[in-house]
Structures are given as C-alpha cells and as structure tokens.
N, C-alpha and C. Protein backbone atom coordinates (compact mmCIF):
# COMPACT_ATOMS: atom_id res chain seq x y z
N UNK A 1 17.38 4.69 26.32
CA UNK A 1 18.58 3.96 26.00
C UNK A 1 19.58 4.00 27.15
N UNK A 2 19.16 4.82 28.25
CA UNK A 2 20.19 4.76 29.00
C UNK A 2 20.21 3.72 30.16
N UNK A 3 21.15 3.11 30.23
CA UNK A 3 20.99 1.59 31.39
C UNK A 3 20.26 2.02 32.87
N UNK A 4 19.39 1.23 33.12
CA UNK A 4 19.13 1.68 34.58
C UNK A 4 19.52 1.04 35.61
N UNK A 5 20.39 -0.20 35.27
CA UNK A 5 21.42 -0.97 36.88
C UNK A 5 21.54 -0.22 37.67
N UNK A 6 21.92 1.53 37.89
CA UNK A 6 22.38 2.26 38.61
C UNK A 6 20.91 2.37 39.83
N UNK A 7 19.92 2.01 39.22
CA UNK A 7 18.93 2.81 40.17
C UNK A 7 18.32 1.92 40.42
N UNK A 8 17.40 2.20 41.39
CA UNK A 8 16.55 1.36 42.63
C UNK A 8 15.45 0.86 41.90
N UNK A 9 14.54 -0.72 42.08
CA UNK A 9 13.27 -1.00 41.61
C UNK A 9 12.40 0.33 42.09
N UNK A 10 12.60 0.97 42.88
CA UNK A 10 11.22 1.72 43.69
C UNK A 10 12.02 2.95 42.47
N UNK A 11 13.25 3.11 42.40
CA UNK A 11 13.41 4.81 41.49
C UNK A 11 12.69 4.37 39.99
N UNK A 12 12.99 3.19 39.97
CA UNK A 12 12.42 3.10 38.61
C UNK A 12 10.45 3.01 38.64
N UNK A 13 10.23 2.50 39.54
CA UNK A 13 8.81 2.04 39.66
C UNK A 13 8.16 3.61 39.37
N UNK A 14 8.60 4.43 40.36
CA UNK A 14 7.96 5.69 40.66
C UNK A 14 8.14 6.32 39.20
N UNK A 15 9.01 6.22 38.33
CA UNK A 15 8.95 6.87 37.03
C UNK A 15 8.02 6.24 36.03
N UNK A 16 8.04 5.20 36.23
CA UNK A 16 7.14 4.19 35.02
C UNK A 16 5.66 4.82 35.19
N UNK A 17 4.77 5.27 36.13
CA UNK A 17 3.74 5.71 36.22
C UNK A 17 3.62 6.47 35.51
N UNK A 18 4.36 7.59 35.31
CA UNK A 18 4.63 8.88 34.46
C UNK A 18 4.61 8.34 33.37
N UNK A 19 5.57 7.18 33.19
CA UNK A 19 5.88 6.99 31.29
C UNK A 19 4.95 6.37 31.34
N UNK A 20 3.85 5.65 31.99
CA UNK A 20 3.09 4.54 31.26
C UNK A 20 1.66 5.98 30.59
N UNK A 21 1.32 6.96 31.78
CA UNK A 21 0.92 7.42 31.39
C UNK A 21 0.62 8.39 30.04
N UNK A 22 1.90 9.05 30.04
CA UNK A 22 2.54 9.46 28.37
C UNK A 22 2.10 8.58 27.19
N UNK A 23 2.66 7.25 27.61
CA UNK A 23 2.24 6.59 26.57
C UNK A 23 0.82 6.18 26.09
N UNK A 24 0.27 5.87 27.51
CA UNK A 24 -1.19 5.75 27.04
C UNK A 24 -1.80 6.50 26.12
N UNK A 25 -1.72 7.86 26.53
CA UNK A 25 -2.03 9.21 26.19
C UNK A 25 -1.49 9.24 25.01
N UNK A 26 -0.85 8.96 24.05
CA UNK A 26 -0.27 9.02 23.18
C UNK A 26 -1.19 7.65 21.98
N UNK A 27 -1.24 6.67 22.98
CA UNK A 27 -1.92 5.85 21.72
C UNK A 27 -3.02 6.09 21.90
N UNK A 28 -3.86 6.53 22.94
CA UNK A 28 -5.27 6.61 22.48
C UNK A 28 -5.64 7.91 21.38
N UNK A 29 -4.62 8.84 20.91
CA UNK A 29 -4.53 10.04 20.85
C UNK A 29 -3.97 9.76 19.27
N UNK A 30 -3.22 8.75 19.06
CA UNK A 30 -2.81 8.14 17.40
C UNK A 30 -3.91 7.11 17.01
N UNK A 31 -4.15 6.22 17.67
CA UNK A 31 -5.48 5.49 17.25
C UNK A 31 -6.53 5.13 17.77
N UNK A 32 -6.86 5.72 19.07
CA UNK A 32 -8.24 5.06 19.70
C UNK A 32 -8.37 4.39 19.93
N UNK A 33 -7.80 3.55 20.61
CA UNK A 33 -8.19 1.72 20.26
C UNK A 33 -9.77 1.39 20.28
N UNK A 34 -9.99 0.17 20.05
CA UNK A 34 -11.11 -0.45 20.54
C UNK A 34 -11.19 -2.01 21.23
N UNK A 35 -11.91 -2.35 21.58
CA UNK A 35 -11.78 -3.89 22.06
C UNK A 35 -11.83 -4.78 20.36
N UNK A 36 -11.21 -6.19 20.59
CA UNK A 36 -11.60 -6.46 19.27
C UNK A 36 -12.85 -7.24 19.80
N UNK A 37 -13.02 -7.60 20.74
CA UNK A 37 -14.04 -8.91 21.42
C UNK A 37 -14.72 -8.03 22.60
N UNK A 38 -16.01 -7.94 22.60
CA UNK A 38 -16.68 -7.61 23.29
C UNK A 38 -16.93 -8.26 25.03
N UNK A 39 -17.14 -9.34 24.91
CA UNK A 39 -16.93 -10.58 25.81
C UNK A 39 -16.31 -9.69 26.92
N UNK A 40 -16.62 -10.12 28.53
CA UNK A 40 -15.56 -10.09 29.61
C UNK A 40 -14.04 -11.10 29.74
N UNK A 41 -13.24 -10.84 30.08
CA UNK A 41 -12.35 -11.70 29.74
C UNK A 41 -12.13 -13.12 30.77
N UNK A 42 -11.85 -13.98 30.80
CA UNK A 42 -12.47 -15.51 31.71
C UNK A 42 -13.40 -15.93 30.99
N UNK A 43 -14.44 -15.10 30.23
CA UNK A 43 -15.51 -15.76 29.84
C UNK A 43 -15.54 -17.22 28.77
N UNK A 44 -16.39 -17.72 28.04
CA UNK A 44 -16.30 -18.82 27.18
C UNK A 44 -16.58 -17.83 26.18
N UNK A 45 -15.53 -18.26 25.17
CA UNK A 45 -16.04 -17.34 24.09
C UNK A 45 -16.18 -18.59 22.79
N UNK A 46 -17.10 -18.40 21.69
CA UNK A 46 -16.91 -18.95 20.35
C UNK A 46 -16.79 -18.31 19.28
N UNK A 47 -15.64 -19.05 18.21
CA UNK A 47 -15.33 -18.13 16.97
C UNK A 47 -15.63 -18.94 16.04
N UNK A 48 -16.60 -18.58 15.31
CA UNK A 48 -17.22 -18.98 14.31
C UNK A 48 -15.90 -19.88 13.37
N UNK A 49 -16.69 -21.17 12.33
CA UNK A 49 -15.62 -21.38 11.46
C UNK A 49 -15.69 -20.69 10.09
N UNK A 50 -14.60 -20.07 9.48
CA UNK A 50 -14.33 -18.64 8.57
C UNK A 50 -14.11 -17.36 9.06
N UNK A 51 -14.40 -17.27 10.86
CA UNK A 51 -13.94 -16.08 10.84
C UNK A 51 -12.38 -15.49 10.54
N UNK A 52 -11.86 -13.98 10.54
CA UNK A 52 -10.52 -13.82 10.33
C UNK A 52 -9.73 -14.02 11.70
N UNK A 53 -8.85 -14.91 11.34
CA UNK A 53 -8.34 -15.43 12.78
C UNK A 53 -6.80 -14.39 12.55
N UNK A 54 -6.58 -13.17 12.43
CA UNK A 54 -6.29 -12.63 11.86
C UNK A 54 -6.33 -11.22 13.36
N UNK A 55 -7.88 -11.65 14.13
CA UNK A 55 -8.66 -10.85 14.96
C UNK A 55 -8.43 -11.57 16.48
N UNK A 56 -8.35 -12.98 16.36
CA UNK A 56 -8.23 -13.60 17.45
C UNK A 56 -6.72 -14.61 17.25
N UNK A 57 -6.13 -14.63 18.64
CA UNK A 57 -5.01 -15.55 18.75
C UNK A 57 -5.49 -16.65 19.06
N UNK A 58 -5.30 -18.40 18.77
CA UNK A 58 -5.72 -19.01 19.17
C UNK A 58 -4.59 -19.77 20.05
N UNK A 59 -4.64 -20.49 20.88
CA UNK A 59 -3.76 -21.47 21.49
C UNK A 59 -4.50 -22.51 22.30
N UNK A 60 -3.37 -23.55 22.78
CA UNK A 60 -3.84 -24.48 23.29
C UNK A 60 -4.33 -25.78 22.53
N UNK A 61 -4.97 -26.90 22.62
CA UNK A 61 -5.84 -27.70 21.85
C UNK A 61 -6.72 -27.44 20.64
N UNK A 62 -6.11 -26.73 19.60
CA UNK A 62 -6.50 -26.10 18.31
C UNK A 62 -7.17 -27.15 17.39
N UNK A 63 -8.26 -27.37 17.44
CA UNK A 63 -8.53 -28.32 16.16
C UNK A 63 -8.21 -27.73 14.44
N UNK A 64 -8.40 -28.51 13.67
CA UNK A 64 -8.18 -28.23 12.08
C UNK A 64 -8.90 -27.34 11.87
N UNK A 65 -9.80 -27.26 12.21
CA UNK A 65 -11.15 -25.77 12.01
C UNK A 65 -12.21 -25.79 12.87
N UNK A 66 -12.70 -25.13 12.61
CA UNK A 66 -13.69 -24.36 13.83
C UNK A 66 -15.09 -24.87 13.20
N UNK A 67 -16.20 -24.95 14.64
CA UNK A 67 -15.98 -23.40 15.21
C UNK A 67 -15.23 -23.88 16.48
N UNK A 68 -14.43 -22.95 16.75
CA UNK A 68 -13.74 -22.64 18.23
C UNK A 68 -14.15 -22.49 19.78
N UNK A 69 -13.85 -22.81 20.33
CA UNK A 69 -14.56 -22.79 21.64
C UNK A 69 -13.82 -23.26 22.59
N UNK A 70 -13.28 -22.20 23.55
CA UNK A 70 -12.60 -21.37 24.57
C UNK A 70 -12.97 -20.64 25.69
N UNK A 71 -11.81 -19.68 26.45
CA UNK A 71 -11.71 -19.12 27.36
C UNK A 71 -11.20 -17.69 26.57
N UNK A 72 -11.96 -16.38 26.76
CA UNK A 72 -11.20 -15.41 25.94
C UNK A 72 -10.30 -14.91 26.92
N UNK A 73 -8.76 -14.39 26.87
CA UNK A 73 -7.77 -14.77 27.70
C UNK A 73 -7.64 -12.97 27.92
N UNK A 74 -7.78 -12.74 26.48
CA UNK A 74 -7.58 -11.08 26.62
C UNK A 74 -8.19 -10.61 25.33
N UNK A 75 -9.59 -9.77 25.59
CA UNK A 75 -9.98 -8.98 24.82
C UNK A 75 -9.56 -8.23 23.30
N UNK A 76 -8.58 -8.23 23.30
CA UNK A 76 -7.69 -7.49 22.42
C UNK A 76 -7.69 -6.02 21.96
N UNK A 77 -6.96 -5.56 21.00
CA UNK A 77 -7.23 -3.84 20.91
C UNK A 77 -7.44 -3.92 19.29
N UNK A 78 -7.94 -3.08 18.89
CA UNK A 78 -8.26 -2.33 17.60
C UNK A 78 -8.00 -0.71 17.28
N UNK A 79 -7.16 -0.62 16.26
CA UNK A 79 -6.85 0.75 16.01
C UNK A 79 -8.52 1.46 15.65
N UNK A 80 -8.79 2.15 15.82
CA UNK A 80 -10.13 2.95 14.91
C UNK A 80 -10.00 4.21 14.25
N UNK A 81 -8.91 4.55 14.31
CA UNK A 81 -8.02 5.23 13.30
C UNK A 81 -6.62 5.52 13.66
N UNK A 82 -6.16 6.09 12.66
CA UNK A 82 -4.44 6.14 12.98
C UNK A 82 -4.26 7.57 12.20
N UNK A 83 -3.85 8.64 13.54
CA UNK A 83 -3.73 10.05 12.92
C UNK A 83 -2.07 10.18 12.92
N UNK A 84 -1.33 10.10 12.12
CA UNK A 84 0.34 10.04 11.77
C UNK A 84 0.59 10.98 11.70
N UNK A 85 1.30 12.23 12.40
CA UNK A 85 1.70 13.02 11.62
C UNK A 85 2.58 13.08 10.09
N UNK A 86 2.21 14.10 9.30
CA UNK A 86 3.20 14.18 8.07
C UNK A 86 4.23 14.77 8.22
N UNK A 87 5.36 13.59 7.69
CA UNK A 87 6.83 14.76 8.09
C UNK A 87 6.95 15.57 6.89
N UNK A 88 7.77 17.15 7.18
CA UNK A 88 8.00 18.23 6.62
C UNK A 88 9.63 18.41 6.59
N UNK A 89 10.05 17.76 7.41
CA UNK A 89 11.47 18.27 7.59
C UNK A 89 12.41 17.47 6.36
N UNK A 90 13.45 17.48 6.99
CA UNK A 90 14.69 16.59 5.70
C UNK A 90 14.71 15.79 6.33
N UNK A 91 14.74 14.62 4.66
CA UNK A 91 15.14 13.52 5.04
C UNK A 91 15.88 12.74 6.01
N UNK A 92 16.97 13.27 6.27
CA UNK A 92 18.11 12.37 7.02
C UNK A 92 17.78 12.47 8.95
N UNK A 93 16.68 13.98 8.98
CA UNK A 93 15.73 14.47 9.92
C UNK A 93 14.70 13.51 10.86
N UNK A 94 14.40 12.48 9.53
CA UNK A 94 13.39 11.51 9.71
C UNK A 94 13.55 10.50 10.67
N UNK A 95 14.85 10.26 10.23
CA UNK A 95 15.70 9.17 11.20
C UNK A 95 16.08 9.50 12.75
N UNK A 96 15.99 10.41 13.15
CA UNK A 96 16.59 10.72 14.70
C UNK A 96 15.83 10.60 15.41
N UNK A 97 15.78 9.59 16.43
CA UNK A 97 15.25 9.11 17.38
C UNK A 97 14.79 10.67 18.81
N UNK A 98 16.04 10.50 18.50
CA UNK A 98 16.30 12.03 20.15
C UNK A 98 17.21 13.01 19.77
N UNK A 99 17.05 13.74 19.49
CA UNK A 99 18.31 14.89 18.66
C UNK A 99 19.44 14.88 19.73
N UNK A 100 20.52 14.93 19.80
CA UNK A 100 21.61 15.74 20.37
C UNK A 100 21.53 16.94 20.82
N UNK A 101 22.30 17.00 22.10
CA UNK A 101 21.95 18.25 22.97
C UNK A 101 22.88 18.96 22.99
N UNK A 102 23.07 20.12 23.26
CA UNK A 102 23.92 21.19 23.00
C UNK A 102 24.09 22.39 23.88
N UNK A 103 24.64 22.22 24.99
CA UNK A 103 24.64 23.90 25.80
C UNK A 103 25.23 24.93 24.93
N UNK A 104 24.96 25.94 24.96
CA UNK A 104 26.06 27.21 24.43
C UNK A 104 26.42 27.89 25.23
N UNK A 105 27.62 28.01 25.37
CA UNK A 105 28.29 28.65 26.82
C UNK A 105 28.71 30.43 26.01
C-alpha cells in the first residue's frame, strides 16, 4: 500500500524478483496449478461443441457454436487443490490485512 513515485524503475525492478518469487511459491504451495490445455501455445487448437467454455476464453470471430477453431493464446492454469489454512483466531482478527507495528521503548 505504500506509493512507490519516490523510487527508481530499476529500485523497484530489483524488488519485484523477490516478490514475484514469494508469490509464486505461495500459489504453487495453496494450489498447484495445472495447465488447463495441454497444447504449446501459438499452436491451432480445437474445442469441441459442448465443451465447458467455462475452461477456455474465447475471442475474436466467435461463431454461435462450435466446434471452435483457433490459435491457443495462453494455456491457462488449474487449481489441483486448494490447501486454506483454518482460521483460529477472533473474528475481527480475520480482517487485518498487516497488523500494526509497535516499538516498545
């Protein structure tokens, strides 16, 4: 939350590595992803008519129904599970983003 106008593209660049990493590490670690589409991406891909489009985004020259037939643009992700922790604490606990900090002098 805190503005970064103050600092340089390169101060910020050099930190984002760190956070992108964290984060990665964090979702593969809550759900695993998976690809939803096997396919390389550029490739021609076809989506059956009835599949759940639900799985694929479509755009571009969309006919009324399928089957579909494209460029797959981006693979997509799939959770393969989702480990949440359970909260224990109090309610009002639940809500805090970043606790408040506190020296004691």
């Amino acid at each position: 939350m805190e503005p970064l106008d103050e600092f340089t593209d390169s101060d910020v660049g050099a930190v984002s590595r760190d956070v992108h990493a964290g984060c990665r590490d964090a979702i593969v670690r809550i759900f695993n992803p998976k690809p939803v589409r096997q396919e390389p991406e550029g490739q021609p891909v076809t989506v059956d008519h009835g599949a759940d489009l639900g799985l694929i985004s479509l755009s571009g020259n969309v006919p009324n129904k399928g089957p579909y037939q494209g460029t797959l643009l981006h693979g997509g992700w799939s959770a393969s599970t989702i480990k949440l922790p359970e909260w224990s604490g109090k309610e009002e606990a639940a809500l805090v983003i970043a606790a408040a900090k506190m020296e004691i002098t």
